[in-house]
Protein backbone atom coordinates (compact mmCIF):
# COMPACT_ATOMS: atom_id res chain seq x y z
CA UNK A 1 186.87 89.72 185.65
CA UNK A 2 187.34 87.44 188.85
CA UNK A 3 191.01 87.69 188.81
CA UNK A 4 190.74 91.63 188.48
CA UNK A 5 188.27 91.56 190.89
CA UNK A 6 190.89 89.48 193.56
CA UNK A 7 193.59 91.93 192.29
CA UNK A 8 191.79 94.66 193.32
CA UNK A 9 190.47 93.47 196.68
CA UNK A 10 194.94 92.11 197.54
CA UNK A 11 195.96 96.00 196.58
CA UNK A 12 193.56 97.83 199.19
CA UNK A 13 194.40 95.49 202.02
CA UNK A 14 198.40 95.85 201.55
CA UNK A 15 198.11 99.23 201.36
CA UNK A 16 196.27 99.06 204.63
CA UNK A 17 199.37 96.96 206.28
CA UNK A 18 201.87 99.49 204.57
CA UNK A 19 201.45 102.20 207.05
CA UNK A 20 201.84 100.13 210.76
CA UNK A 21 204.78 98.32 208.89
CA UNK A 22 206.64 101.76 207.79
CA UNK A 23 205.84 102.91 211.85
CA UNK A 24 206.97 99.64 212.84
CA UNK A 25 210.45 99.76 210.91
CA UNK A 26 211.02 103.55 211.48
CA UNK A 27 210.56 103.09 215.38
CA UNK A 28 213.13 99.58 215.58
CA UNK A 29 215.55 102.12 213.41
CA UNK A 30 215.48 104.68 215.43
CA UNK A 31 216.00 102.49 218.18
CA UNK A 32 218.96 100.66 216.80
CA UNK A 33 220.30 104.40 215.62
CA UNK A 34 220.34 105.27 219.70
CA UNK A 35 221.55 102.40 220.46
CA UNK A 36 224.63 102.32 218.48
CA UNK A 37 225.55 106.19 218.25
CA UNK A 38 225.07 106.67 221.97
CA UNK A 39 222.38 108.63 222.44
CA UNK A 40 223.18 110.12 225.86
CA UNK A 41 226.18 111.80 224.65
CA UNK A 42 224.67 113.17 221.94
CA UNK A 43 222.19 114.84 223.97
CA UNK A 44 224.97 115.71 226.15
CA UNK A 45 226.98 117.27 223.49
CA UNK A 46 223.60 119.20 222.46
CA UNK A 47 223.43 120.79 225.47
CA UNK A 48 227.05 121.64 226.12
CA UNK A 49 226.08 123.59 222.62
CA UNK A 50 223.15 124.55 224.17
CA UNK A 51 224.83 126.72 226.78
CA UNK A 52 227.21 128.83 223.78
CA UNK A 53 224.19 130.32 222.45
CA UNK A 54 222.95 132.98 224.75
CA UNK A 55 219.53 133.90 224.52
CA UNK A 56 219.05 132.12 221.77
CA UNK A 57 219.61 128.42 224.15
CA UNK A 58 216.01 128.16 224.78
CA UNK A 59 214.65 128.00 221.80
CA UNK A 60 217.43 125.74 220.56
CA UNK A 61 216.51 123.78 223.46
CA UNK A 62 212.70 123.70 222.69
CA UNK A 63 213.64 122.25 219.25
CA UNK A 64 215.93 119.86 220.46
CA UNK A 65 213.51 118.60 222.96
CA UNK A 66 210.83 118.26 220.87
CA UNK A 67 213.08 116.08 217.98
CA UNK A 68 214.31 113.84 220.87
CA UNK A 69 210.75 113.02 221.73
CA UNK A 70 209.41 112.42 218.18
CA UNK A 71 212.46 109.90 217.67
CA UNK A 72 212.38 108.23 221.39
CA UNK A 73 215.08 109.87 222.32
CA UNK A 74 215.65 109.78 226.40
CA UNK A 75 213.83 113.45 227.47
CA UNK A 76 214.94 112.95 231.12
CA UNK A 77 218.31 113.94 230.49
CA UNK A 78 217.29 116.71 228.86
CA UNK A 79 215.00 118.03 231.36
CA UNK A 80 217.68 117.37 234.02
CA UNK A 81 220.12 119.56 231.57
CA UNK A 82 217.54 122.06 231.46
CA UNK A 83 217.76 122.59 235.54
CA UNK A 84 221.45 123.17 234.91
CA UNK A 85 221.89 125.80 232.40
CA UNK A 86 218.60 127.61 233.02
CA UNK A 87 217.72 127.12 236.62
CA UNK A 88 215.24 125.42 237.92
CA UNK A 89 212.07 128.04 237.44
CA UNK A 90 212.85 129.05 233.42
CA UNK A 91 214.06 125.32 232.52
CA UNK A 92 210.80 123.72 234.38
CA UNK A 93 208.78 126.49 231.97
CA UNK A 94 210.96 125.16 229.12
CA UNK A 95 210.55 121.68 229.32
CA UNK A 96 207.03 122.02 230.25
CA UNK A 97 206.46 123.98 226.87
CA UNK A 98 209.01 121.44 224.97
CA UNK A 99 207.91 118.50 226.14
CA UNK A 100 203.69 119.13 225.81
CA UNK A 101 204.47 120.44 222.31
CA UNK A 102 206.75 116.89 220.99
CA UNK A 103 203.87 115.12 222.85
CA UNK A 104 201.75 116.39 221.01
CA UNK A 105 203.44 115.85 218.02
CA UNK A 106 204.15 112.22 218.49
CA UNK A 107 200.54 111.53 219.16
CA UNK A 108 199.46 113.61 215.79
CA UNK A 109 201.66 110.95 213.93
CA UNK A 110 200.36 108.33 215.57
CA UNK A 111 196.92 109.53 214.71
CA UNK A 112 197.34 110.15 211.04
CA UNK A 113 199.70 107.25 210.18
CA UNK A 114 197.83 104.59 212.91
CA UNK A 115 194.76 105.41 213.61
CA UNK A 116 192.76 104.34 210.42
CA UNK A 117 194.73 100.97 209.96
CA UNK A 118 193.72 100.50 214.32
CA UNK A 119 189.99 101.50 213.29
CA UNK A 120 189.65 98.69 210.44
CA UNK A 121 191.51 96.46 212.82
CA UNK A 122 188.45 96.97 215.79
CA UNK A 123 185.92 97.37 213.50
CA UNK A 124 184.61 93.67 213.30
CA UNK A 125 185.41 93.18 217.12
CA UNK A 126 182.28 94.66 219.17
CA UNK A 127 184.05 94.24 222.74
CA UNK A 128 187.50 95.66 221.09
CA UNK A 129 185.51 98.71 219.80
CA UNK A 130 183.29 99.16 223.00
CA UNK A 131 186.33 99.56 224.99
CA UNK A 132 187.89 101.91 222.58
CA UNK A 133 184.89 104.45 223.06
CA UNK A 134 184.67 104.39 226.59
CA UNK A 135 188.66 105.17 226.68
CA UNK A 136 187.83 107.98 224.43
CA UNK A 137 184.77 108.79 226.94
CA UNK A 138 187.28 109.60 229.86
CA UNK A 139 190.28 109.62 228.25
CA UNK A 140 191.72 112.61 229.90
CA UNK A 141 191.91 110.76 233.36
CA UNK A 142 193.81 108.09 231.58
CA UNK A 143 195.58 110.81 230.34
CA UNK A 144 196.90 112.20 233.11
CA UNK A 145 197.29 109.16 235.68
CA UNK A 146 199.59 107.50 233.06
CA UNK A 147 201.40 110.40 232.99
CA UNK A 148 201.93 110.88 236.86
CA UNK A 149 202.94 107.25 236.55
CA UNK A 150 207.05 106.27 236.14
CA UNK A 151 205.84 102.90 234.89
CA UNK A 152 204.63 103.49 231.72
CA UNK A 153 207.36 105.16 228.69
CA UNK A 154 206.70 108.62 227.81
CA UNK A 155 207.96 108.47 224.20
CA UNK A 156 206.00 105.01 223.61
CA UNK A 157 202.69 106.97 225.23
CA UNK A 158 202.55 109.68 223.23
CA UNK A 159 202.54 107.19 220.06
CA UNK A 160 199.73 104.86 221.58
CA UNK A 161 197.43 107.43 222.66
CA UNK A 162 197.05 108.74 219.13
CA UNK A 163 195.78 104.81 218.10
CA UNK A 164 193.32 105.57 220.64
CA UNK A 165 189.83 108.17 220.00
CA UNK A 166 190.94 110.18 222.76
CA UNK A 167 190.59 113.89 221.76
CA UNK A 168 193.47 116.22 220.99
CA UNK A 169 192.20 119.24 223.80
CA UNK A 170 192.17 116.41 226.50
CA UNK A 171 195.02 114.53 225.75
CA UNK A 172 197.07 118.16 225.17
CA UNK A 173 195.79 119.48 228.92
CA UNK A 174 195.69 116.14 230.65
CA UNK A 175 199.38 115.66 229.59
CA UNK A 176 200.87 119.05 230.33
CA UNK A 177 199.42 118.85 233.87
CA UNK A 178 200.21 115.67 234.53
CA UNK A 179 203.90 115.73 233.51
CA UNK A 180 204.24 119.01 235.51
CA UNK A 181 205.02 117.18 238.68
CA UNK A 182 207.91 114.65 237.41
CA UNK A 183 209.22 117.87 235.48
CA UNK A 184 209.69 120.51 238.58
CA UNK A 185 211.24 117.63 240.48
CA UNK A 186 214.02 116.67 237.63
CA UNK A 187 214.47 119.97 236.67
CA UNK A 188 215.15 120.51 240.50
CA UNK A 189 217.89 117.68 240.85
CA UNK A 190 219.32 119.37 237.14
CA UNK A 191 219.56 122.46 238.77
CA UNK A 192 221.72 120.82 241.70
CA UNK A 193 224.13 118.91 239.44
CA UNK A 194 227.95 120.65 239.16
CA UNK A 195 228.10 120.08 235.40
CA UNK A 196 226.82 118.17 232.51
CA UNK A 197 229.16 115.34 233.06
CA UNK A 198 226.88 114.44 236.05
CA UNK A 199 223.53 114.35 235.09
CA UNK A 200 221.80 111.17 234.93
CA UNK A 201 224.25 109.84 237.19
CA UNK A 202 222.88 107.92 240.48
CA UNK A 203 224.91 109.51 243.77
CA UNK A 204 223.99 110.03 247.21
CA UNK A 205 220.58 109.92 248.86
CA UNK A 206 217.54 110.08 247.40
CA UNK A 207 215.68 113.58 248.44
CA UNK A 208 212.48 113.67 249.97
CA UNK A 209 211.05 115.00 246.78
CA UNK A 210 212.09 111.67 245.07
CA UNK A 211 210.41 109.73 247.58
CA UNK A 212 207.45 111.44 247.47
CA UNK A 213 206.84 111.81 243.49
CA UNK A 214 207.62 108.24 243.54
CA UNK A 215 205.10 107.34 246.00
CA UNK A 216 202.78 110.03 243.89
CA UNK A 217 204.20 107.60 240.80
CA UNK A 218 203.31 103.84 242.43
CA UNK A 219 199.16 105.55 243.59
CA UNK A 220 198.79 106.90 239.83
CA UNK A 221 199.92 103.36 238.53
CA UNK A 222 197.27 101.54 240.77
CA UNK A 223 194.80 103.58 240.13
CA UNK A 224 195.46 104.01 236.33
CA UNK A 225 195.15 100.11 236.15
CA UNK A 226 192.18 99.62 237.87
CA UNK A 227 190.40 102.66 236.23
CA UNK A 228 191.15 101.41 232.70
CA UNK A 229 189.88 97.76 233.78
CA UNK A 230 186.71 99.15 235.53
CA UNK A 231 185.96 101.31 231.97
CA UNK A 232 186.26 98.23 230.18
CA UNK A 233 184.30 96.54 232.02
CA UNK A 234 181.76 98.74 232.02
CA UNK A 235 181.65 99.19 228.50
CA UNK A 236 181.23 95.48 228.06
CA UNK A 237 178.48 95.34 230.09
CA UNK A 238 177.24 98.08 228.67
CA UNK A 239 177.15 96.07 224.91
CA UNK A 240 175.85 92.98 226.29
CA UNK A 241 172.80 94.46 227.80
């Protein structure tokens, strides 16, 4: 009965390691997939399709946006491409739309794949699981800053905010309006490229609108970093006393 008992206890807790190990080896694959087939031409061939179809682009675009960020694909040369073939009002509403929506996505599979195996992981660690609810407490501000922020990877974001408690309405909102800014702008510098070939490409001056999204970008990391620490903190305290 002892040796049932042990088999029993071994099968629960490798199941429990299966799931972050499949993320784990799907993500490094993906990677390695990029890597070698060149993603930025693909997405530059995707768009040169892109412009064929008419009035059905957009929605091919949507679609293709919103793979690209489930499989950490780069989504600022899309965005740029979007300022080129639809201008820089309908592809800012595009990529807006695409980009919320595979956010959103990414963080659901990060929820249902991740979350559980995070959970047991906190669950004997007091501090680790204080911290956790107070990020899920005001988790819409750390929402948001991170996403005004160049420091921090989209793609990788959406992921790790879906091991975190913070709620699907706030992280949804919080990361629509904060990627709004860094979207107008590259949309903007899409819209002013002469053709695909170009985009992503470093040239000329930087326009004021760089300087100052980037200077938007360096305040949001600060304040992102010092707001998380001050939560946790407080959170700590809060479980000691």
């Amino acid at each position: 009965m002892n040796n049932l008992e042990q088999e029993t206890e071994k099968k629960p807790k490798s199941n429990k390691l299966l799931k972050p190990l499949l993320i784990a080896f799907v993500v490094a694959t993906l990677l390695v997939i990029a890597h070698k087939f060149n993603a930025q031409q693909l997405l530059i061939n995707a768009l040169d399709w892109i412009k064929t179809l008419g009035p059905w682009g957009p929605i091919a675009f949507i679609i293709i946006y919103i793979l690209a960020t489930v499989l950490f694909l780069p989504g600022s040369l899309l965005t740029l491409g979007a300022g080129l073939l639809f201008g820089p009002i309908f592809g800012s509403i595009y990529v807006s739309i695409s980009s919320t929506i595979g956010a959103t996505c990414a963080f659901l599979v990060g929820r249902y794949l991740a979350r559980d195996w995070v959970s047991q992981q906190i669950a004997g660690n007091e501090n680790f699981k204080a911290i956790d609810e107070a990020v899920a407490d005001e988790g819409w501000k750390i929402v948001g800053l991170t996403r005004l922020s160049p420091i921090f990877p989209f793609n990788l974001l959406n992921y790790a905010f879906g091991l975190t408690q913070v709620s699907l309405p706030d992280y949804f909102f919080a990361s629509w309006i904060g990627m709004m800014p860094g979207t107008v702008m590259y949309v903007y510098l899409g819209s002013l490229a002469g053709s695909l070939a170009t985009l992503g490409k470093e040239g000329g001056a930087r326009t004021p609108a760089q300087w100052v999204l980037y200077g938007v970008g360096l305040i949001a990391t600060v304040a992102v970093t010092l707001y998380v620490t001050k939560i946790a903190r407080k959170a700590l305290q809060k479980k000691i006393s």
